[in-house]
Structure formats: structure tokens, C-alpha cells
N, C-alpha and C. Protein backbone atom coordinates (compact mmCIF):
# COMPACT_ATOMS: atom_id res chain seq x y z
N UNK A 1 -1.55 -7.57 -19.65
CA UNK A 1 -1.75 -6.16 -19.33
C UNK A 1 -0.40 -5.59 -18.89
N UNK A 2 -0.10 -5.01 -18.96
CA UNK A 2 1.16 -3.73 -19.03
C UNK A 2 1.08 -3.34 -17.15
N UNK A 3 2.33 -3.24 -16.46
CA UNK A 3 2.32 -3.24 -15.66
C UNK A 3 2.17 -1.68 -15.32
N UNK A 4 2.22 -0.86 -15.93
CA UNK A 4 1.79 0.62 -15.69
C UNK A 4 0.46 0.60 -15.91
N UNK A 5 0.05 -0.04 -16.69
CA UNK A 5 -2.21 0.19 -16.81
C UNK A 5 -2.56 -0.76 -15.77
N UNK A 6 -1.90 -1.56 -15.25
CA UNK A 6 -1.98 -2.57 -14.25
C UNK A 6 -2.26 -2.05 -12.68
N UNK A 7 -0.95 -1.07 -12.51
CA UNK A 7 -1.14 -0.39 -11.63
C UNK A 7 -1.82 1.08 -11.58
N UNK A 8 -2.09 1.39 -12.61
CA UNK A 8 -3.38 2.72 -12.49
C UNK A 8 -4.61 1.92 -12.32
N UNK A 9 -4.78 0.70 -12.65
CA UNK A 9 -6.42 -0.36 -12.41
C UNK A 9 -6.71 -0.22 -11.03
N UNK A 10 -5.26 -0.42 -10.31
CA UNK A 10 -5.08 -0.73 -9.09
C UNK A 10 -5.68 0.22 -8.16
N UNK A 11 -4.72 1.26 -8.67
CA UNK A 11 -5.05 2.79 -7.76
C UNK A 11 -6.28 3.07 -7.71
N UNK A 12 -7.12 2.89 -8.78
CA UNK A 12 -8.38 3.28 -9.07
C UNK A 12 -9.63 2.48 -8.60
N UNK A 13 -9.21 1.26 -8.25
CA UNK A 13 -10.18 0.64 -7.58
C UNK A 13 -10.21 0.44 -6.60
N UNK A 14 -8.56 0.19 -6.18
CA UNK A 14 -8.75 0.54 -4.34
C UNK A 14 -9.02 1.94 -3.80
N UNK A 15 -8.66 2.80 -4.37
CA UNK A 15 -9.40 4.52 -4.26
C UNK A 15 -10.81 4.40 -4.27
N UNK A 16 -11.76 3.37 -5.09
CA UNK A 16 -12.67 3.19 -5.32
C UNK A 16 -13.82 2.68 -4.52
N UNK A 17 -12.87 1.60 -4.20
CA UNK A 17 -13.61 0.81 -2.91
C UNK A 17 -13.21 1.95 -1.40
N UNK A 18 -12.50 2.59 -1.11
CA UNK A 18 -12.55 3.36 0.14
C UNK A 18 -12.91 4.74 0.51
N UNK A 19 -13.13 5.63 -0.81
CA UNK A 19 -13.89 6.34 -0.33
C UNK A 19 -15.43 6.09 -0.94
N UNK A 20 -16.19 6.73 0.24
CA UNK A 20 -17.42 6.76 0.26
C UNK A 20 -18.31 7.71 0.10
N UNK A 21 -19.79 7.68 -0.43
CA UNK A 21 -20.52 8.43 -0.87
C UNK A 21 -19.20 9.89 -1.26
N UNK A 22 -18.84 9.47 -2.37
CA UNK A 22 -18.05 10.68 -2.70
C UNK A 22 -16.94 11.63 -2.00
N UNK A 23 -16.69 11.18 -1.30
CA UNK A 23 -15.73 11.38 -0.67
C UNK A 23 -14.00 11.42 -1.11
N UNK A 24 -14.19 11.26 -2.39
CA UNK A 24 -12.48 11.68 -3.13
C UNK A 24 -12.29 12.92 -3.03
N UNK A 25 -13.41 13.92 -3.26
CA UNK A 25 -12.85 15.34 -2.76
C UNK A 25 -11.79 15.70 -1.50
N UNK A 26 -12.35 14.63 -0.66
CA UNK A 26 -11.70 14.86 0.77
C UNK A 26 -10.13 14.13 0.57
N UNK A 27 -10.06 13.65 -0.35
CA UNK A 27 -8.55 12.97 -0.30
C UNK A 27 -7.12 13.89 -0.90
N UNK A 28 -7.81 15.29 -1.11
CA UNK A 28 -6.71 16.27 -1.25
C UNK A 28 -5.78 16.27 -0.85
N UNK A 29 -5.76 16.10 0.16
CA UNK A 29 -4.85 16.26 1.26
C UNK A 29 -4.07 14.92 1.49
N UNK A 30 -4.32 13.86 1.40
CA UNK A 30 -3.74 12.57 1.64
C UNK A 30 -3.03 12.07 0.66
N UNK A 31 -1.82 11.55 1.48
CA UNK A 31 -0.60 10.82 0.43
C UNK A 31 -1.28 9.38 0.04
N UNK A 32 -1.09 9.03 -0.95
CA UNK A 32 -1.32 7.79 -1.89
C UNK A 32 0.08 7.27 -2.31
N UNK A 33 0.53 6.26 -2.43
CA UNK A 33 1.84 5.57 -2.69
C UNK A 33 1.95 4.48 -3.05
N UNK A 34 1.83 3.83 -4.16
CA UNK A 34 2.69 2.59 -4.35
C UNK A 34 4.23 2.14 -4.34
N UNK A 35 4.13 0.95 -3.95
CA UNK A 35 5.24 0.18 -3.10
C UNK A 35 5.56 -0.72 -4.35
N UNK A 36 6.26 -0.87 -4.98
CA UNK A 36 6.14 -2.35 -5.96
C UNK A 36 7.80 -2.76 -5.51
N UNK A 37 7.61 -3.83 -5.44
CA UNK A 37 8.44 -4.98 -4.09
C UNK A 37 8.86 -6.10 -4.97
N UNK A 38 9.86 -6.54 -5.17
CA UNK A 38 10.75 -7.68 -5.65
C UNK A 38 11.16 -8.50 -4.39
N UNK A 39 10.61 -9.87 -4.38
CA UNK A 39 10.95 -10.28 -3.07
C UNK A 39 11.97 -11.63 -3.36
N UNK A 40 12.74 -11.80 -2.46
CA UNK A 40 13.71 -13.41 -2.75
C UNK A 40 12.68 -14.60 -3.17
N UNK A 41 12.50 -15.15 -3.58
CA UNK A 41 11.18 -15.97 -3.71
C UNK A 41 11.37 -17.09 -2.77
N UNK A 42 12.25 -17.48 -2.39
CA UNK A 42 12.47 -18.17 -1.48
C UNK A 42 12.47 -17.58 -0.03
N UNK A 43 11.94 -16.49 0.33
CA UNK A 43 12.12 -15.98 1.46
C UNK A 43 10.22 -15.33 1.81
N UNK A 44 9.60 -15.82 0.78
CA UNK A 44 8.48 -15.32 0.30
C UNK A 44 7.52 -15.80 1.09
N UNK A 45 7.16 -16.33 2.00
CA UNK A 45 6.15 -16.88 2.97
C UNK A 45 6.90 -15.79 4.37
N UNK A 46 8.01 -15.95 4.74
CA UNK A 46 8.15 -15.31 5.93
C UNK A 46 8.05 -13.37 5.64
N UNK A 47 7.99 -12.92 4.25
CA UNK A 47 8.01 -11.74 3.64
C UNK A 47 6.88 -11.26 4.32
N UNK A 48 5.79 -12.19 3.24
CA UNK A 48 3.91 -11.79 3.45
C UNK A 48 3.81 -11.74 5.02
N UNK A 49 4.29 -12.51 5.70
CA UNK A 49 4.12 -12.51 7.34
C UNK A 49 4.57 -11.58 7.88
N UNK A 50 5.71 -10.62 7.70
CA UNK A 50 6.40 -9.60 8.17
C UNK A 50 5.29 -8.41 7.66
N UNK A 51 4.92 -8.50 6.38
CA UNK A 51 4.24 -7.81 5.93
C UNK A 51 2.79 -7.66 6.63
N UNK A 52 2.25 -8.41 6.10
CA UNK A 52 0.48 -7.88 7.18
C UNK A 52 0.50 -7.80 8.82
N UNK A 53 1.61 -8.16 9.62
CA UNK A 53 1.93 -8.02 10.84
C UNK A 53 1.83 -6.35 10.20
N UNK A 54 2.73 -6.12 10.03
CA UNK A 54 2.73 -4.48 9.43
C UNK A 54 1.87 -3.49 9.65
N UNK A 55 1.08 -4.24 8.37
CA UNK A 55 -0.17 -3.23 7.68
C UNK A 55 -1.24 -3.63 8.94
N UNK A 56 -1.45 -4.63 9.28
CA UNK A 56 -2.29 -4.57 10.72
C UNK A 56 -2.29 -3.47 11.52
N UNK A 57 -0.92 -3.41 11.99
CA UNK A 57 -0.23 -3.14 13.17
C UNK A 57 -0.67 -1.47 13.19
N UNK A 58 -0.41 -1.13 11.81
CA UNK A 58 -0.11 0.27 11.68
C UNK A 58 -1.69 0.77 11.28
N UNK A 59 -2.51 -0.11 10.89
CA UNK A 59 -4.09 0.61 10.39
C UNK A 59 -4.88 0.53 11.79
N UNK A 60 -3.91 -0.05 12.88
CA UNK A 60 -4.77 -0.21 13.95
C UNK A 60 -4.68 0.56 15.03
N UNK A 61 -3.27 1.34 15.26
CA UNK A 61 -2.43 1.96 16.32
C UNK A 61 -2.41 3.38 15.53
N UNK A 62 -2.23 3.75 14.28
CA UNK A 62 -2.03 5.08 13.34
C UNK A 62 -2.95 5.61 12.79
N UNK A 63 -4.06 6.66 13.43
CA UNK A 63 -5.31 6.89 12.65
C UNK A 63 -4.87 7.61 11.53
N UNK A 64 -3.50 8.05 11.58
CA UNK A 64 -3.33 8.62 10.11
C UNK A 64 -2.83 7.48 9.00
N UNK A 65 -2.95 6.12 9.18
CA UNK A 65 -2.28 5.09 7.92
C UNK A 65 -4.26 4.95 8.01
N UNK A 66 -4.58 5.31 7.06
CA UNK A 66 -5.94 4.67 6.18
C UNK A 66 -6.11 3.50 5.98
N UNK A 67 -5.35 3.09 4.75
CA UNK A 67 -5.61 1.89 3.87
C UNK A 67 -4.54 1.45 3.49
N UNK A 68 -4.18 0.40 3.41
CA UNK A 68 -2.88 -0.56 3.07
C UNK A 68 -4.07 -1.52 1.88
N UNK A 69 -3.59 -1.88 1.10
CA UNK A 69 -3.66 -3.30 0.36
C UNK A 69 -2.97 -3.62 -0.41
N UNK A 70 -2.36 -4.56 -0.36
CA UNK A 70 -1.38 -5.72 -0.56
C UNK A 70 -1.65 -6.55 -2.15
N UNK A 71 -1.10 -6.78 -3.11
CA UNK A 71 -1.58 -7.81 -4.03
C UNK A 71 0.06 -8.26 -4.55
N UNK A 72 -0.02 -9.57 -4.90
CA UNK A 72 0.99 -10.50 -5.42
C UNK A 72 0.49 -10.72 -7.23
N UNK A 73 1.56 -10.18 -8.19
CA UNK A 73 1.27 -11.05 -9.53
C UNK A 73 1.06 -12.44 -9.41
N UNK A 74 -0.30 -12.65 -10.35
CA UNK A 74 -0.29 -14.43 -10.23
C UNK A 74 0.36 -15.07 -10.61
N UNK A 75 1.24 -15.06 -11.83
CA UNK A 75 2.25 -15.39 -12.51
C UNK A 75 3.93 -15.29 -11.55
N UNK A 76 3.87 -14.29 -11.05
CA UNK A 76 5.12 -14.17 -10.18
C UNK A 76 4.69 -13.76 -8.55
N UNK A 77 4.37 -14.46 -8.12
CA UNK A 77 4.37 -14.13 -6.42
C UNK A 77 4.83 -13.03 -5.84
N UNK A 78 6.39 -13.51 -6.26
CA UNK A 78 7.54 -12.93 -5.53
C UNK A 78 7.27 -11.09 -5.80
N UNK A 79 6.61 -10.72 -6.75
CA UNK A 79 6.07 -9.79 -7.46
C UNK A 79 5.22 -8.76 -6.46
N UNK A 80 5.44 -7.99 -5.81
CA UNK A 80 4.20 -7.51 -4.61
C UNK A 80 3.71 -5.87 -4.98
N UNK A 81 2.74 -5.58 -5.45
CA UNK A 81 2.11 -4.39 -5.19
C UNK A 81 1.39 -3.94 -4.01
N UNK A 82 1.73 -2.48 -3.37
CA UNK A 82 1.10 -2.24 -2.18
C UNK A 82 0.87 -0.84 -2.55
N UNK A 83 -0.46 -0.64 -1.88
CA UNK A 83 -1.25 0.62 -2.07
C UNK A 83 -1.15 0.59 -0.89
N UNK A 84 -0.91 2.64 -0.07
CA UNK A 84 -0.68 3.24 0.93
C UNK A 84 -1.51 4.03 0.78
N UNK A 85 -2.36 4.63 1.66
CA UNK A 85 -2.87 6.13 1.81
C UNK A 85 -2.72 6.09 3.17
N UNK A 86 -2.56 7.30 3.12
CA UNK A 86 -2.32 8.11 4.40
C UNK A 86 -3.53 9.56 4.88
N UNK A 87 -3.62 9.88 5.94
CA UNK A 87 -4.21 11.08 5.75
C UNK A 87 -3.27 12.18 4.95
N UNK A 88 -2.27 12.02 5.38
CA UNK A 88 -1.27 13.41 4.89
C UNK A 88 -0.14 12.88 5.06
N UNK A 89 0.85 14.01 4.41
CA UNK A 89 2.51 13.73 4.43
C UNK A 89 2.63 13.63 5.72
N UNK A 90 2.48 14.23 6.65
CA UNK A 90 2.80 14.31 8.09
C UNK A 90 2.71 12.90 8.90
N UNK A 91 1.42 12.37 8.33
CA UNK A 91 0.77 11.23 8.82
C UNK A 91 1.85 9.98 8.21
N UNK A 92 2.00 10.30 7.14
CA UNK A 92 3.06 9.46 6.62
C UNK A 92 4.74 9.36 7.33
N UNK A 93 5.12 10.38 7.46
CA UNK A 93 6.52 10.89 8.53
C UNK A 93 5.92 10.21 9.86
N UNK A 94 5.22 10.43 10.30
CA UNK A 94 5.06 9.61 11.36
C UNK A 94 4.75 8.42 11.39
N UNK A 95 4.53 7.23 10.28
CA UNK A 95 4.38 6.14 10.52
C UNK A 95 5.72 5.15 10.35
N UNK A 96 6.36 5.91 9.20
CA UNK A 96 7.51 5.53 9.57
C UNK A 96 8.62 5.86 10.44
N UNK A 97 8.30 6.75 11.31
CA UNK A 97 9.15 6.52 12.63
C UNK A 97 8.97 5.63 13.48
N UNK A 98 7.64 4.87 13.83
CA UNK A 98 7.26 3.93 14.48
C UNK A 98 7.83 2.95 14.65
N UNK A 99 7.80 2.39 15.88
CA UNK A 99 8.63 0.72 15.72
C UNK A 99 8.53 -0.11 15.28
N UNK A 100 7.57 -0.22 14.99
CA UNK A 100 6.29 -1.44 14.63
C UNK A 100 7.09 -1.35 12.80
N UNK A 101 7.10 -0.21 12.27
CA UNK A 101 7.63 0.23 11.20
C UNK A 101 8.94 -0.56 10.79
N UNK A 102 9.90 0.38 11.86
CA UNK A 102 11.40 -0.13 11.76
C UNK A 102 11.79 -1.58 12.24
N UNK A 103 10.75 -2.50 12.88
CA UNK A 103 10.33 -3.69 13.04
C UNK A 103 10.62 -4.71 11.90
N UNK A 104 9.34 -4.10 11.12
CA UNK A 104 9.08 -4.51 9.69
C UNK A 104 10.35 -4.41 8.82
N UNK A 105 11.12 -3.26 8.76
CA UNK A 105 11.95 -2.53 7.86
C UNK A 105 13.52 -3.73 7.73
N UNK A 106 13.67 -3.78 9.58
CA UNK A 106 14.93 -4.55 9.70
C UNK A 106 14.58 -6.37 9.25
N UNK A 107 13.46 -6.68 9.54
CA UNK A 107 13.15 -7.90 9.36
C UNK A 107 13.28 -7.93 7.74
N UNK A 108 12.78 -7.53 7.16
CA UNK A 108 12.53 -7.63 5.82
C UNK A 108 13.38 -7.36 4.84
N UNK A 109 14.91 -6.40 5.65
CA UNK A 109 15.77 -6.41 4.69
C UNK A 109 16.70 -6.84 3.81
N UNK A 110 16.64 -8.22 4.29
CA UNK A 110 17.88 -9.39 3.48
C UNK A 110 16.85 -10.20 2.44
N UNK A 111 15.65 -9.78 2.48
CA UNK A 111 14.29 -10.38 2.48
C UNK A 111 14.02 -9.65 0.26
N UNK A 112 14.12 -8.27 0.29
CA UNK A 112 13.52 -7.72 -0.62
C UNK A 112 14.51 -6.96 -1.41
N UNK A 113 14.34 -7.78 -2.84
CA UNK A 113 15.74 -7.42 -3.93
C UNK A 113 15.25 -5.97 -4.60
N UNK A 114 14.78 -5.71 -4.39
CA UNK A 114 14.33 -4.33 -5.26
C UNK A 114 12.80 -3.87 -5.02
N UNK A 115 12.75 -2.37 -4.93
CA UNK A 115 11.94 -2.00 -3.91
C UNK A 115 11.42 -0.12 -4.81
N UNK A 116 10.61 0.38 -5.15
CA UNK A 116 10.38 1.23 -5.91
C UNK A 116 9.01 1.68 -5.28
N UNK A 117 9.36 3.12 -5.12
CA UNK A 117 7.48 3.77 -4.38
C UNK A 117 7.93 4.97 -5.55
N UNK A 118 6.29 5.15 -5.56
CA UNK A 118 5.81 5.83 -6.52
C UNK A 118 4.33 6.69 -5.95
N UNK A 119 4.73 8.03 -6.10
CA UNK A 119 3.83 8.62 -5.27
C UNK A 119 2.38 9.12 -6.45
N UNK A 120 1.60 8.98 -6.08
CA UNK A 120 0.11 9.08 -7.17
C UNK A 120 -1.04 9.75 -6.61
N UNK A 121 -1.56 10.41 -7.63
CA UNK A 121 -2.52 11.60 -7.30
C UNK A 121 -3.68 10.75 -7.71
N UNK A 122 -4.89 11.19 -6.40
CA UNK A 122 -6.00 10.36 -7.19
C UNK A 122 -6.79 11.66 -8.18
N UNK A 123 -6.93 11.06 -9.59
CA UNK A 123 -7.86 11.61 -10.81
C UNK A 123 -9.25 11.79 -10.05
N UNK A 124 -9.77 10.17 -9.81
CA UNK A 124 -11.47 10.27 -9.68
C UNK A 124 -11.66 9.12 -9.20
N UNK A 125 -12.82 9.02 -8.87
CA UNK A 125 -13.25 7.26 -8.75
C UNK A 125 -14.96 7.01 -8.65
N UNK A 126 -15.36 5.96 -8.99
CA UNK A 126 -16.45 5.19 -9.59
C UNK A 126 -16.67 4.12 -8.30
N UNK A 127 -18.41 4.02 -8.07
CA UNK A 127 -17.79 2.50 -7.52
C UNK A 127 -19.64 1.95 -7.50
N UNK A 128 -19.72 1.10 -7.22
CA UNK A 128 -21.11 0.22 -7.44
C UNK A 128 -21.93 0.96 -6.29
N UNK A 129 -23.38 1.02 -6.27
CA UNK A 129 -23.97 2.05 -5.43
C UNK A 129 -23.89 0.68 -4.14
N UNK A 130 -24.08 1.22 -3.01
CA UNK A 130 -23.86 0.21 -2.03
C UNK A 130 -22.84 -0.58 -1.31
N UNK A 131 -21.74 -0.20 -2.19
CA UNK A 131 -20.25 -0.49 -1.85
C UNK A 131 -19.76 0.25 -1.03
């Protein structure tokens, strides 16, 4: 699969799985972002650790960071896709001022060879009744 239909699968099902009873209308307003992350592969266990310290840290302390999820290519590890939503741009400016943030940022920087966000509008979303 093509790493651009790869990552619209992505967007669309984690959009999918978090809002509820229809609730994409309400995501007007909220930033969506993928992260796609080249990591040292040898630096790749202490990465993921810097990392969900992170996304913890910040879905727990920031009612404006929503949803974080994280996925690794199976074929390449070192390979990391991350889905962001936010309530809003604002919400977003403020999470990265945080320490917890610049925490993450300084730890991780000798850490990650190439690093690309990509900001994405959600279309629509589908999801199993009961989900």
C-alpha cells in the first residue's frame, strides 16, 4: 500500500474511532496533524519511551490535546506515524509551549533523522454501531 493511501486509512479510522454518535461535525474547529518520524533505529526503544511519556502526559494535563495515536511500519519500525487532534489551533500553540512538550522535544533530538507534519482536514467518517 502506498504510503499516502496508507496515511489517509489512518486519518480516517482514527477520526473514526473518536468521534461519536456523529460528532465529526463538531471537529470544525480542531487541528488534525500528522507527524511522520524517521527515527535512528538504534535509538528506537528509548524514542517510543520519550514518546508515550509525551502523549500521556499531554492527553492528561491539556484538555485541549484530544487524541494522540502512535503507529510504527511493520516492515520498518524506525518508521513512526502519529495522529494529533487538538481542539483548535490555539489548543495546539499551547501544547507546545508546555514543558512536558519541550521535555520531549530536547530528549528526542539527536534521537529523530527526519521529521514531516502534515496538517489534514477531516472529509467524513464511518464507524461500527457501538464503537
Amino acid at each position: 500500500m502506498k504510503t499516502g493511501r496508507f496515511l489517509q486509512l489512518l486519518v480516517y479510522f482514527c477520526i473514526s474511532i473518536f468521534s461519536a454518535n456523529g460528532a465529526h461535525a463538531q471537529m470544525d474547529n480542531r487541528m488534525i496533524r500528522l507527524a511522520k518520524i524517521e527515527v535512528d533505529p538504534a535509538q528506537l526503544e528509548a524514542y517510543n519511551a520519550a514518546l508515550l511519556e509525551q502523549m500521556q502526559t499531554a492527553v492528561r494535563r491539556e484538555p485541549g490535546v484530544l487524541t494522540y495515536y502512535a503507529v510504527a511500519d511493520k516492515k520498518n519500525p524506525n518508521l513512526i506515524t502519529i495522529l494529533e487532534i487538538y481542539a483548535d489551533s490555539s489548543a495546539y500553540l499551547k501544547h507546545i509551549s508546555t514543558d512536558h512538550f519541550k521535555k520531549y522535544k530536547s530528549t528526542v533530538a539527536g534521537m529523530v533523522k527526519k521529521l514531516e507534519l502534515i496538517d489534514v482536514n477531516l472529509i467524513g467518517s464511518a464507524k461500527q454501531p457501538g464503537l
